[in-house]
C-alpha atoms as a PDB file:
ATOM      1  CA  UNK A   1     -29.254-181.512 -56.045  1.00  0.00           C
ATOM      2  CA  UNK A   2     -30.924-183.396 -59.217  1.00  0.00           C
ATOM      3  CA  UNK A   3     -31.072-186.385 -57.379  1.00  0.00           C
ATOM      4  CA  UNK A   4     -32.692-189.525 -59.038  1.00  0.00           C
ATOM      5  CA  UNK A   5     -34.936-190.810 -56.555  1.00  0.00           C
ATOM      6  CA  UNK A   6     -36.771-189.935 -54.003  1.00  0.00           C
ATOM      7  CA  UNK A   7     -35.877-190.058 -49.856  1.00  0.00           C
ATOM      8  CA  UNK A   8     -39.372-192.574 -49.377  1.00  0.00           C
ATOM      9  CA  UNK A   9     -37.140-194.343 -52.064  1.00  0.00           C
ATOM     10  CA  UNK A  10     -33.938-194.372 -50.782  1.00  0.00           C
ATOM     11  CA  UNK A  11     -35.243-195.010 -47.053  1.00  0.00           C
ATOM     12  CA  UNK A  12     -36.748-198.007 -48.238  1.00  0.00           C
ATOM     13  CA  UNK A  13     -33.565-199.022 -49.601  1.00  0.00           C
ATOM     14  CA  UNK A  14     -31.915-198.501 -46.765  1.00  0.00           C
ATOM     15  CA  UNK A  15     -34.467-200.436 -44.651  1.00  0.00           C
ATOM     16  CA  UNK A  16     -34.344-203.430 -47.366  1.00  0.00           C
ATOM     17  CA  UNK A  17     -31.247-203.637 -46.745  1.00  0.00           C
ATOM     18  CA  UNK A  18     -31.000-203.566 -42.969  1.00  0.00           C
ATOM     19  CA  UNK A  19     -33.489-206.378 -42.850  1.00  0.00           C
ATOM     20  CA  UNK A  20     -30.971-208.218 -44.825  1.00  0.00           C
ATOM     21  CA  UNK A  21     -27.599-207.359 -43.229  1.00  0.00           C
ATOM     22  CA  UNK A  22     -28.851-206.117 -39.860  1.00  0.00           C
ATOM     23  CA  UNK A  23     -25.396-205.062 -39.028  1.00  0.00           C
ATOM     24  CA  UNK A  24     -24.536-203.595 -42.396  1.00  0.00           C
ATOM     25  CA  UNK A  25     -22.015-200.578 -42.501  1.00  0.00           C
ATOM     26  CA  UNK A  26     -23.504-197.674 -44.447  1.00  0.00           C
ATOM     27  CA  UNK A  27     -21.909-194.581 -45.134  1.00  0.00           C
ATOM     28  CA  UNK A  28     -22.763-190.967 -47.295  1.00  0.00           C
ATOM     29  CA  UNK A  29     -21.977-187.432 -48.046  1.00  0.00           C
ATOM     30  CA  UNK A  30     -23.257-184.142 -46.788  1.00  0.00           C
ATOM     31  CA  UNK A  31     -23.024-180.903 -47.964  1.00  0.00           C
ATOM     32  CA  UNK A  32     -24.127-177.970 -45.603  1.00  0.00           C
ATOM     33  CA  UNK A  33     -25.586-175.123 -47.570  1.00  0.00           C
ATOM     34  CA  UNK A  34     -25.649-175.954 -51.073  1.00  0.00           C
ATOM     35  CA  UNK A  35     -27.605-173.618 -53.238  1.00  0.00           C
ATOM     36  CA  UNK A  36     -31.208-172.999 -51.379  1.00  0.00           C
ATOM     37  CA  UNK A  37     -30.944-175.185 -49.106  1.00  0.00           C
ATOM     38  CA  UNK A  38     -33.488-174.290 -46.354  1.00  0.00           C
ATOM     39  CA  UNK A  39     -33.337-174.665 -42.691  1.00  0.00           C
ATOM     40  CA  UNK A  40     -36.074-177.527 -42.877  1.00  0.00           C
ATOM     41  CA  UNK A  41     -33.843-179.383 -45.948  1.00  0.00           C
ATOM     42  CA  UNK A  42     -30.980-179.006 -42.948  1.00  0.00           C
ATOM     43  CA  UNK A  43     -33.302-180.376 -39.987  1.00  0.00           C
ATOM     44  CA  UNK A  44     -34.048-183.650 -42.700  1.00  0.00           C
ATOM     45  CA  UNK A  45     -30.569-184.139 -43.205  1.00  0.00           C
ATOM     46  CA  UNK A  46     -30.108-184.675 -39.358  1.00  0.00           C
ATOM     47  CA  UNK A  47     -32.968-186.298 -39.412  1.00  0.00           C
ATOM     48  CA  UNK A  48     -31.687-188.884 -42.044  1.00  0.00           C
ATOM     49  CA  UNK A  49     -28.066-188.998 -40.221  1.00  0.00           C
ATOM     50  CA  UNK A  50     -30.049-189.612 -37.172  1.00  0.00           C
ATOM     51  CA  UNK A  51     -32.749-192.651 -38.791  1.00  0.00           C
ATOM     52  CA  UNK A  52     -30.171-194.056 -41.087  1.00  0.00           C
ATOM     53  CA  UNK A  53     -27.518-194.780 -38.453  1.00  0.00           C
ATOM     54  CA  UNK A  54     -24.470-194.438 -41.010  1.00  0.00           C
ATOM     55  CA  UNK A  55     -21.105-195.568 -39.261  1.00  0.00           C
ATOM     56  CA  UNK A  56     -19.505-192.654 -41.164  1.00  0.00           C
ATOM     57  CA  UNK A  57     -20.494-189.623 -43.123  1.00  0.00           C
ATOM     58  CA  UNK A  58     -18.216-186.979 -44.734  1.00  0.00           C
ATOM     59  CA  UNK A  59     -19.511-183.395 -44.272  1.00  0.00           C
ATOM     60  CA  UNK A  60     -18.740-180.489 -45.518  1.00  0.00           C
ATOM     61  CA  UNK A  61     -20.194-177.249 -46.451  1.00  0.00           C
ATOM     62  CA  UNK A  62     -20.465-176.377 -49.792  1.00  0.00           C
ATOM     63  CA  UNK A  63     -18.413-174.501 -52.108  1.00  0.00           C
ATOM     64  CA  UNK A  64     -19.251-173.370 -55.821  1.00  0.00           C
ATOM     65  CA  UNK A  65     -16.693-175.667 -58.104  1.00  0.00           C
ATOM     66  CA  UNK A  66     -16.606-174.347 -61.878  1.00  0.00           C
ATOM     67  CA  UNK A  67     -17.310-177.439 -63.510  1.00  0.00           C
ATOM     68  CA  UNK A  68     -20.248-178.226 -62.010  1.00  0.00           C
ATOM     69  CA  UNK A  69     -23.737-177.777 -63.065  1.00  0.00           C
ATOM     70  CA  UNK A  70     -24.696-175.879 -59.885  1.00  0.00           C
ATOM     71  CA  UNK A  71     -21.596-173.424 -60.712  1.00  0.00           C
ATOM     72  CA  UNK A  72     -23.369-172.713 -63.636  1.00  0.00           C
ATOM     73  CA  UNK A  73     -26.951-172.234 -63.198  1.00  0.00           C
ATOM     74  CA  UNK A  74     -27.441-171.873 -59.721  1.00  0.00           C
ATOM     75  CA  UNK A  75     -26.719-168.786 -56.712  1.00  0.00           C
ATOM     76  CA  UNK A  76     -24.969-169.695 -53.994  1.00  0.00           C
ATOM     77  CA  UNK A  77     -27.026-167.866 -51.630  1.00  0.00           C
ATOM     78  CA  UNK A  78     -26.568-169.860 -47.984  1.00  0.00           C
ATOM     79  CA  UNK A  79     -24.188-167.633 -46.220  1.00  0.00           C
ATOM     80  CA  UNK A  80     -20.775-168.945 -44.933  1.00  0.00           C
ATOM     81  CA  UNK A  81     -21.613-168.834 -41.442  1.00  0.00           C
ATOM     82  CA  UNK A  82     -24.956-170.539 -42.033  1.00  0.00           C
ATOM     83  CA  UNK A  83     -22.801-172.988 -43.986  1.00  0.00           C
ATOM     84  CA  UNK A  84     -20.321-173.627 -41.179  1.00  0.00           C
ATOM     85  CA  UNK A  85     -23.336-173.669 -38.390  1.00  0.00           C
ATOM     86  CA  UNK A  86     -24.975-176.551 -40.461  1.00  0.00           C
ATOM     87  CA  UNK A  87     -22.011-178.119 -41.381  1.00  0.00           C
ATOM     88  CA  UNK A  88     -20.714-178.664 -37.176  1.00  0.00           C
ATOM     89  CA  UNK A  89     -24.549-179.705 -36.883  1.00  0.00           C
ATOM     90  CA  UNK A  90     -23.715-182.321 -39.456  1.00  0.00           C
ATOM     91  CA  UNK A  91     -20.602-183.192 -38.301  1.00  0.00           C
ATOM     92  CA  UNK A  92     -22.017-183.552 -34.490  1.00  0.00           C
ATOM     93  CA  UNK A  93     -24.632-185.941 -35.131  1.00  0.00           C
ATOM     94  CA  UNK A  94     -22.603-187.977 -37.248  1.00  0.00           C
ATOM     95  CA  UNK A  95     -19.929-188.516 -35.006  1.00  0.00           C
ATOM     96  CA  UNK A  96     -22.325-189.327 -32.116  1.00  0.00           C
ATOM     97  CA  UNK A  97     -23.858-191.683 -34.661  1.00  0.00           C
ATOM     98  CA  UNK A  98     -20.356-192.936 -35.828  1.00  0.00           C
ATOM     99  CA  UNK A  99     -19.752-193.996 -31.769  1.00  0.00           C
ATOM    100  CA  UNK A 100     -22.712-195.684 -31.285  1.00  0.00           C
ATOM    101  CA  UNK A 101     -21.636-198.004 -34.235  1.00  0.00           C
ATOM    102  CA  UNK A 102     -18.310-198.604 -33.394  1.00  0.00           C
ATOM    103  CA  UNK A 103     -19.312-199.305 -29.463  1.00  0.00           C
ATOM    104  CA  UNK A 104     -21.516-201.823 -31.062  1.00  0.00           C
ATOM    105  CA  UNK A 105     -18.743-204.179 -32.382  1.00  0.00           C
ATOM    106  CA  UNK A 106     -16.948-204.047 -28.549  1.00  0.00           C
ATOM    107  CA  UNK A 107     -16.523-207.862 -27.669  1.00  0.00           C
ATOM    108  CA  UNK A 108     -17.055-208.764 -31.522  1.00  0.00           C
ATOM    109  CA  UNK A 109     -14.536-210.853 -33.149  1.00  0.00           C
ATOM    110  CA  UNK A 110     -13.495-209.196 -36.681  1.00  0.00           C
ATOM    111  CA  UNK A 111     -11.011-209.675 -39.754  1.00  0.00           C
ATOM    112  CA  UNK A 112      -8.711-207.143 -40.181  1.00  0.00           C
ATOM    113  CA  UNK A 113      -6.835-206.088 -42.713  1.00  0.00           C
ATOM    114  CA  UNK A 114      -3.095-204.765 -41.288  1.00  0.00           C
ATOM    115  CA  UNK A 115      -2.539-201.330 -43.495  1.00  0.00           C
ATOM    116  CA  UNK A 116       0.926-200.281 -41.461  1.00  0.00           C
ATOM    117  CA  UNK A 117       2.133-199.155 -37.982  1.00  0.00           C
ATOM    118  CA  UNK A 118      -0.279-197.249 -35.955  1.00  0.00           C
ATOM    119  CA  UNK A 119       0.586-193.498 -34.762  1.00  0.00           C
ATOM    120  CA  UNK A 120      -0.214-194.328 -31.249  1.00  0.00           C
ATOM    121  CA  UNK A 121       2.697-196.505 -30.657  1.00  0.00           C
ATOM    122  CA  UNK A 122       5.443-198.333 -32.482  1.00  0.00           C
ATOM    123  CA  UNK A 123       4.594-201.654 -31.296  1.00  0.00           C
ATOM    124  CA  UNK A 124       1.596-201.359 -32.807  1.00  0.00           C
ATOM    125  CA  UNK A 125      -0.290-201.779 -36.145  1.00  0.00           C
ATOM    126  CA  UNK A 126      -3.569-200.616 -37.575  1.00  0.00           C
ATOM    127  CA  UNK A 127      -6.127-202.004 -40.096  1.00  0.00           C
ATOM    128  CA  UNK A 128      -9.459-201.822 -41.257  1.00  0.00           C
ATOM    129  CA  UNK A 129     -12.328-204.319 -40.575  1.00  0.00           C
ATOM    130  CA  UNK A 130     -15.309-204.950 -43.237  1.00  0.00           C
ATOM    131  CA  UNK A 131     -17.024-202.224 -41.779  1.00  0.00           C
ATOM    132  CA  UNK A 132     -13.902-199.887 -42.775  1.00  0.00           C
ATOM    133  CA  UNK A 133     -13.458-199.336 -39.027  1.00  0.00           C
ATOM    134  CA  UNK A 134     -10.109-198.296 -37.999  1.00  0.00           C
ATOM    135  CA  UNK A 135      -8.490-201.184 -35.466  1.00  0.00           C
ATOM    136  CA  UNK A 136      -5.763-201.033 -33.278  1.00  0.00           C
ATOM    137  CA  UNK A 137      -3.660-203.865 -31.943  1.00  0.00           C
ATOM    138  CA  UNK A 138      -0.415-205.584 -30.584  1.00  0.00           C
ATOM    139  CA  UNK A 139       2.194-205.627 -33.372  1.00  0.00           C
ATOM    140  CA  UNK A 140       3.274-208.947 -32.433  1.00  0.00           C
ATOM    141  CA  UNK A 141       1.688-211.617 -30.067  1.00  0.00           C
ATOM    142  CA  UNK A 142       3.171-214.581 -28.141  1.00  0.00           C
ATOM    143  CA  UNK A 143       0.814-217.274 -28.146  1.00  0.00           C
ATOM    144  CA  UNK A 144       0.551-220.303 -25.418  1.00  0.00           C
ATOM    145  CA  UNK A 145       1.258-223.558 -26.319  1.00  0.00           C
ATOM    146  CA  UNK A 146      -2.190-224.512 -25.658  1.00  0.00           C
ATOM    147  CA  UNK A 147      -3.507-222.396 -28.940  1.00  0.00           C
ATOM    148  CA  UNK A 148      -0.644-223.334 -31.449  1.00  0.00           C
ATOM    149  CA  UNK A 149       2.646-225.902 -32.203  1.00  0.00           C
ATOM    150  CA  UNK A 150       5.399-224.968 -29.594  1.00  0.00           C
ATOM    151  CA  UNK A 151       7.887-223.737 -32.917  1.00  0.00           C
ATOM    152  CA  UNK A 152       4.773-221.479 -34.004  1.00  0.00           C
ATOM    153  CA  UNK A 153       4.466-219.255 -30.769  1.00  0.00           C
ATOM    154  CA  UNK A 154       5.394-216.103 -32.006  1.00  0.00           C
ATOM    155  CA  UNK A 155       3.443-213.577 -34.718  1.00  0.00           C
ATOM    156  CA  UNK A 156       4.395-210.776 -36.525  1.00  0.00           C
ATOM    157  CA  UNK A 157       1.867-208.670 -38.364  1.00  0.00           C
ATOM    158  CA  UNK A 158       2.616-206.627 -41.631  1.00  0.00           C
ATOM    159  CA  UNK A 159       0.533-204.345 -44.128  1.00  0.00           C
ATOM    160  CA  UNK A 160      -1.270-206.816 -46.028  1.00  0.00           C
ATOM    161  CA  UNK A 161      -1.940-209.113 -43.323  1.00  0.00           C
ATOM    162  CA  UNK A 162      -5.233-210.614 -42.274  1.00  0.00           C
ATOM    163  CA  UNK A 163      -5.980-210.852 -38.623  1.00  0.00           C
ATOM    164  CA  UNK A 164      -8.749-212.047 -36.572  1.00  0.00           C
ATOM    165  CA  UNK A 165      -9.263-209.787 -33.379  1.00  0.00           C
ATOM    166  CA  UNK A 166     -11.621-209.557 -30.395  1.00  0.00           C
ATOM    167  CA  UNK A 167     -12.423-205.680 -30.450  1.00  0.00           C
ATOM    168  CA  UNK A 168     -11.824-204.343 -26.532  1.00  0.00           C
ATOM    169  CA  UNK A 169     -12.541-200.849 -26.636  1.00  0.00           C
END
């Protein structure tokens, strides 16, 4: 895909900067079944999903778009239903890899950013933490007089809000 370095490159990269952020978030693209792509160039893409531990990836399988280079120059040869196969693959390991990261920050305290009410319930709100991890909470808390002023004892949070959780599941 006339990429500009090579994966020994990028893996070092990626291992640079795990040394240096051990719990860094990292996240990519996949297509399944772009133009002669090979069943071994599918097994390394698992196999980078798997080493690289992203805490998301977006996959999908590929699909010719005019104003790209590969529209142009290159057959789209990978049939669909290889394309779909490799694209669940994808999608399978990367969610399983997506788990173990979030299971990871269970216990961890984390800053949240409230971005509205959450679908599960309406006395609840949702935001994302730095790792762009969805996070679900109480709306509103009542604290104890013990943590805050007695005229300070209730909290409302709203989009735009930042909130320090403990994440419990």
């Amino acid at each position: 895909m006339r990429r500009g370095y090579t994966r020994q490159a990028y893996m070092e990269l990626v291992n640079t900067i795990h040394e240096i952020v051990p719990n860094v978030s990292l996240t990519s693209d996949f297509i399944a079944g772009f133009c002669g792509e090979t069943e071994e160039d599918h097994s390394q893409s698992l196999e980078l999903i798997e080493r690289v531990g992203y805490s998301f990836c977006f996959c999908f399988p590929y699909s010719m778009r005019e104003k790209t280079f590969a529209y142009h120059h290159l057959t789209d040869d990978v049939p669909i239903e290889v394309k779909k196969r490799r694209h669940d693959e994808l999608a399978m390991i990367s969610r399983n890899k997506s788990l173990e990261f979030n299971q990871k920050q269970i216990g961890t305290i984390q800053i949240v950013l409230v971005e509205g009410p959450s679908r599960r319930s309406p006395t609840q709100v949702f935001g994302r933490n730095d790792y762009n991890t969805k996070v679900i909470f109480d709306r509103e808390v009542t604290l104890t007089a013990t943590t805050v002023n007695q005229d300070c004892s209730h909290m409302s949070f709203k989009p735009g809000d930042y909130v320090v959780v403990e994440v419990c599941k």
